[in-house]
N, C-alpha and C. Protein backbone atom coordinates (compact mmCIF):
# COMPACT_ATOMS: atom_id res chain seq x y z
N UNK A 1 -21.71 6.85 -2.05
CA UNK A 1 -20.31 7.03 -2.42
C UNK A 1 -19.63 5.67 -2.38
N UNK A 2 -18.73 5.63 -3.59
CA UNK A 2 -18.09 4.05 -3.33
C UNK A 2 -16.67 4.55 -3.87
N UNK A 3 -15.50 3.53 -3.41
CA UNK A 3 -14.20 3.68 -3.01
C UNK A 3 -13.55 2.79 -3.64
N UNK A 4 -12.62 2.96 -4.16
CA UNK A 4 -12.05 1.65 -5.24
C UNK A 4 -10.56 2.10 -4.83
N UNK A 5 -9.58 1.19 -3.76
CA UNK A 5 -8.29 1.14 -3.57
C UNK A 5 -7.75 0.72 -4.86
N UNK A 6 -7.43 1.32 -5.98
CA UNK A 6 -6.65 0.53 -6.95
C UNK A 6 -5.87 -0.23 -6.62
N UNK A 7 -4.58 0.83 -6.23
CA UNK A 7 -3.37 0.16 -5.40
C UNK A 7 -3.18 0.86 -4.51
N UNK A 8 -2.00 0.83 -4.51
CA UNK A 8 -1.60 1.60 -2.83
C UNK A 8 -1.19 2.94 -2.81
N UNK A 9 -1.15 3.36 -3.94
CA UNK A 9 -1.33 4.61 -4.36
C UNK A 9 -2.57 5.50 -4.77
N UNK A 10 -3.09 4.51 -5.91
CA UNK A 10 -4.35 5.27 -6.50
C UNK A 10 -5.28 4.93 -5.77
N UNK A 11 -6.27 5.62 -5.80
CA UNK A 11 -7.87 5.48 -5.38
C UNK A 11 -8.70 6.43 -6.04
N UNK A 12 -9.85 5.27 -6.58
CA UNK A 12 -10.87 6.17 -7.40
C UNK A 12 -12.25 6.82 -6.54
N UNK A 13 -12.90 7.48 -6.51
CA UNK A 13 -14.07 7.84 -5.47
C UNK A 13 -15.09 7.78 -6.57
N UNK A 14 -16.21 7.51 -6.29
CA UNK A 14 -17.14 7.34 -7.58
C UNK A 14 -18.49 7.91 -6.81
N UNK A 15 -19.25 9.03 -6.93
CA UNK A 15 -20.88 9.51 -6.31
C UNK A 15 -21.83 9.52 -7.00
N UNK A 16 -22.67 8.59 -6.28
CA UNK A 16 -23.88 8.23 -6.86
C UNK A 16 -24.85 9.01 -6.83
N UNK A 17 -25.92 9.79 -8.01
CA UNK A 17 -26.84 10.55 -8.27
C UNK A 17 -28.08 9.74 -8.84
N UNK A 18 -28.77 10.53 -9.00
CA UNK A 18 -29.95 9.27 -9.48
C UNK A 18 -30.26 9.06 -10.50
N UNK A 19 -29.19 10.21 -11.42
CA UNK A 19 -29.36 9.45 -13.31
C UNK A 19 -27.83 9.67 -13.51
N UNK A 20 -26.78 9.81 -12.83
CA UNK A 20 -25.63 9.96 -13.00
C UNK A 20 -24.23 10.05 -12.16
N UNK A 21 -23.71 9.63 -12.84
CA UNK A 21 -22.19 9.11 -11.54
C UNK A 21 -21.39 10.73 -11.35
N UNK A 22 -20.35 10.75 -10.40
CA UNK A 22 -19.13 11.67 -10.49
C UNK A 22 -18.05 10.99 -9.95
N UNK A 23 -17.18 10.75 -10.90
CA UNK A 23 -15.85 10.05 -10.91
C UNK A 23 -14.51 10.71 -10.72
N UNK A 24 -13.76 10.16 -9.62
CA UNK A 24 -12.64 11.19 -9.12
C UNK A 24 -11.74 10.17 -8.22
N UNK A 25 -10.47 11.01 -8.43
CA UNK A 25 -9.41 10.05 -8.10
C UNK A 25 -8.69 10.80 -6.91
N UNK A 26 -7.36 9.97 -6.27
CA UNK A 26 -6.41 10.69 -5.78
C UNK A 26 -5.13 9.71 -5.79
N UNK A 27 -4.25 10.04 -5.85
CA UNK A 27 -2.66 9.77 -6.04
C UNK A 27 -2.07 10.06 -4.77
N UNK A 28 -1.19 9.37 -3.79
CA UNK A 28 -0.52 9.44 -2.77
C UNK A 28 0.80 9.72 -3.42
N UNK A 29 1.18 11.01 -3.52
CA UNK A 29 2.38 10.91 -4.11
C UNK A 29 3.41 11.31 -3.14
N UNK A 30 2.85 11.09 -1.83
CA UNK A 30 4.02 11.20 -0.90
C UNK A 30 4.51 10.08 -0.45
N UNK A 31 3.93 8.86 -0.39
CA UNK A 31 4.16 7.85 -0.15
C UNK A 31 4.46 7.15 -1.30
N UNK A 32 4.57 7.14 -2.28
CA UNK A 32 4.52 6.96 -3.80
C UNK A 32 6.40 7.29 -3.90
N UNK A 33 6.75 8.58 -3.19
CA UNK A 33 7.95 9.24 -3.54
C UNK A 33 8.96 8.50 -2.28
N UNK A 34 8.17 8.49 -1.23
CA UNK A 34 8.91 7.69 0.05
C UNK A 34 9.48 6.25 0.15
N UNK A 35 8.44 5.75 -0.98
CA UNK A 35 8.98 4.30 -0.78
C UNK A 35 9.90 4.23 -2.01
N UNK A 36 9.91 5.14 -2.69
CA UNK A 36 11.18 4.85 -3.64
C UNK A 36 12.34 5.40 -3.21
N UNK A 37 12.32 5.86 -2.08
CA UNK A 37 13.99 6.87 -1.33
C UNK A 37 13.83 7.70 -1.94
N UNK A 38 13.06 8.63 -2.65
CA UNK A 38 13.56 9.96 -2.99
C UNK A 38 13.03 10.97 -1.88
N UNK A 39 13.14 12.21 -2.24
CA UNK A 39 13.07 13.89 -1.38
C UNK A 39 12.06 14.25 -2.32
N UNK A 40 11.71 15.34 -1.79
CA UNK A 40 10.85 16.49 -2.06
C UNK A 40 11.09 17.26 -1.58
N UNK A 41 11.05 18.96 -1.98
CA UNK A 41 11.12 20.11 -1.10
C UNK A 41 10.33 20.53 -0.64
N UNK A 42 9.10 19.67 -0.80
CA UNK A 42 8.24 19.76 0.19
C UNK A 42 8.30 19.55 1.94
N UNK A 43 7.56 19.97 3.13
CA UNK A 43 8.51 20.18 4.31
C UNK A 43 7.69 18.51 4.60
N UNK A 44 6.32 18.42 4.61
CA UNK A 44 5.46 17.48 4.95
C UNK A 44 5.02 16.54 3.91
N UNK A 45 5.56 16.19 3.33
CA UNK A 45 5.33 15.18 2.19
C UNK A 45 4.54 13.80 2.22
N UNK A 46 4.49 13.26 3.56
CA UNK A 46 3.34 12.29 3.98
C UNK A 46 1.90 12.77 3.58
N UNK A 47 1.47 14.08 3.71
CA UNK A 47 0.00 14.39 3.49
C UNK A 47 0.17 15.21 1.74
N UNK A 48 1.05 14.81 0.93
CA UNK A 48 0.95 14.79 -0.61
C UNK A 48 0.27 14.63 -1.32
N UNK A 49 -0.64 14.91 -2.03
CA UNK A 49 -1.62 14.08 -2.46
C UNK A 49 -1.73 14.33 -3.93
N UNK A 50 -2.20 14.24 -5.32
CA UNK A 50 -2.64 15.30 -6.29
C UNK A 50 -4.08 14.25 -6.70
N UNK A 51 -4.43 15.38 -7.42
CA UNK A 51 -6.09 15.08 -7.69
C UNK A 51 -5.91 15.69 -8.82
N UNK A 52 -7.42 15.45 -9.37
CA UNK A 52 -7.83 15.73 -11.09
C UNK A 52 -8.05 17.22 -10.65
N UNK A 53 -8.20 18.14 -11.68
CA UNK A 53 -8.80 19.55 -11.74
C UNK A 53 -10.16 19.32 -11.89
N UNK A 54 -10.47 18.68 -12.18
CA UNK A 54 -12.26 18.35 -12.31
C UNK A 54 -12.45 16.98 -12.04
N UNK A 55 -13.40 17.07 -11.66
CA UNK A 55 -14.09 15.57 -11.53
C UNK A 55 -15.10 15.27 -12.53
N UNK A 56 -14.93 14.31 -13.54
CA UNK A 56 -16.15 13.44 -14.38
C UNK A 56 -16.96 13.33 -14.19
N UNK A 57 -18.56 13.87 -14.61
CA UNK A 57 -20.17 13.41 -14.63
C UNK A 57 -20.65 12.48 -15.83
N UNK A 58 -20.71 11.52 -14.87
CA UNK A 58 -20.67 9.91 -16.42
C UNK A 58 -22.13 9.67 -15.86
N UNK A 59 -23.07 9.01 -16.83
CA UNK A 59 -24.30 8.17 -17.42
C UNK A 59 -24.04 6.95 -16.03
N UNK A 60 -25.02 6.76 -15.69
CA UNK A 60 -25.43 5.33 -14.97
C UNK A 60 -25.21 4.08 -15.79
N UNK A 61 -23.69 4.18 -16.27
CA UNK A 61 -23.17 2.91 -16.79
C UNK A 61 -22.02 2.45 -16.56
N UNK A 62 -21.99 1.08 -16.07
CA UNK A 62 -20.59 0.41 -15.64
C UNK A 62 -19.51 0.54 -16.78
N UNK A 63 -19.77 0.53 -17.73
CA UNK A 63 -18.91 0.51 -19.42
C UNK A 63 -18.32 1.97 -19.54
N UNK A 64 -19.14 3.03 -19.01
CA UNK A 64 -18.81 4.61 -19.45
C UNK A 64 -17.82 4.33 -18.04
N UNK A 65 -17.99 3.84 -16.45
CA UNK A 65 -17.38 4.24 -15.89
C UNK A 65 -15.73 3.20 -15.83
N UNK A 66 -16.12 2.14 -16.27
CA UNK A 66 -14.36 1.38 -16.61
C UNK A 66 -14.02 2.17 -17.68
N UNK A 67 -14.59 2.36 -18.83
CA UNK A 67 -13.73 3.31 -20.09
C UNK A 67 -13.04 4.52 -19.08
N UNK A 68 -13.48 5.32 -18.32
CA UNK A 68 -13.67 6.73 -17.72
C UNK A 68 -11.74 6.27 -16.92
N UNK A 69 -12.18 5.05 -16.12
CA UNK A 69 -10.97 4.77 -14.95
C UNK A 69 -9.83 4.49 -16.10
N UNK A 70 -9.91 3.71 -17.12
CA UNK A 70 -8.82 3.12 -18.35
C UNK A 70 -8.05 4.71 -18.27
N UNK A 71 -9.40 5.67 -18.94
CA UNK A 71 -8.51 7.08 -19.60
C UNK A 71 -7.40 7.43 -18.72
N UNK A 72 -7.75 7.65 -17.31
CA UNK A 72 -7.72 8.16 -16.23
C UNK A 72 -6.12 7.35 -16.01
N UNK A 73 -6.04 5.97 -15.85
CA UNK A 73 -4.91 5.84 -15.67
C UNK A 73 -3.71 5.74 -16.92
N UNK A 74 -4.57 5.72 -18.00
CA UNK A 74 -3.58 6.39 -19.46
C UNK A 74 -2.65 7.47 -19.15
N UNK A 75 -3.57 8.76 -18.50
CA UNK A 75 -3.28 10.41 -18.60
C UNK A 75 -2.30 10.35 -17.16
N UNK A 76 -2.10 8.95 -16.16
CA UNK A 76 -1.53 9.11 -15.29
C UNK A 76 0.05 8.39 -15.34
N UNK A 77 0.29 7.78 -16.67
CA UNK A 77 1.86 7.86 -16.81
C UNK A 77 2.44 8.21 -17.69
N UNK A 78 3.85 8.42 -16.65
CA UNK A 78 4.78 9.86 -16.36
C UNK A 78 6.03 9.04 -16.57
N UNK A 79 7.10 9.35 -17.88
CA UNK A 79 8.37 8.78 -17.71
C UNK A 79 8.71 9.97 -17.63
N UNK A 80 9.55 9.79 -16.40
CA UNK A 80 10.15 10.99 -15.66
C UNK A 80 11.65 11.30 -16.34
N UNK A 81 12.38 10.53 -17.16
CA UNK A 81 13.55 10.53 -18.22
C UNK A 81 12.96 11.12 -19.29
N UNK A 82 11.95 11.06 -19.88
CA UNK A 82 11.49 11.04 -20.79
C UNK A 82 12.14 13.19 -20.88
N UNK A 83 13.02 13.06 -21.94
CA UNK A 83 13.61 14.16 -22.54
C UNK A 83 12.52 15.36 -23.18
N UNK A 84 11.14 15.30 -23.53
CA UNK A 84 10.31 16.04 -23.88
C UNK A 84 9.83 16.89 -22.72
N UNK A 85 10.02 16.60 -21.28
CA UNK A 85 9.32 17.14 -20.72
C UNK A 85 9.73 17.90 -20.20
């Protein structure tokens, strides 16, 4: 298993198989929400977290697994103004 602190929010988890990876993330979005001064109605918001609904089974390749992290943080911004949503 290997651990990639993006930032201080994200972190990717990556498990090693012997012809293939599983790629998976997590988001601190309690600390994410804390250091910007906002609330939640959540009661415990320090242990916040969100994760993927699935986790990725990628090929034993460094190229499939940076393409994989790129998507990953594409599908992870959020303009929160943004009137469509």
């Amino acid at each position: 298993m290997w651990e990639l602190r993006f930032s201080r929010f994200l972190t990717f988890v990556l498990h090693d198989y012997d012809d293939t990876v599983v790629l998976s993330w997590s988001f601190s979005l309690g600390d994410y929400v804390d250091e910007r001064g906002w609330r939640s109605s959540l009661t415990d918001l320090s242990t916040a977290e969100i994760y993927p609904k699935h986790d990725v089974r990628l090929p034993l390749d460094i190229e499939a697994v940076g393409a994989e992290i790129n998507r990953i943080r594409g599908s992870l911004r959020l303009d929160l103004g943004d009137p469509s949503l």
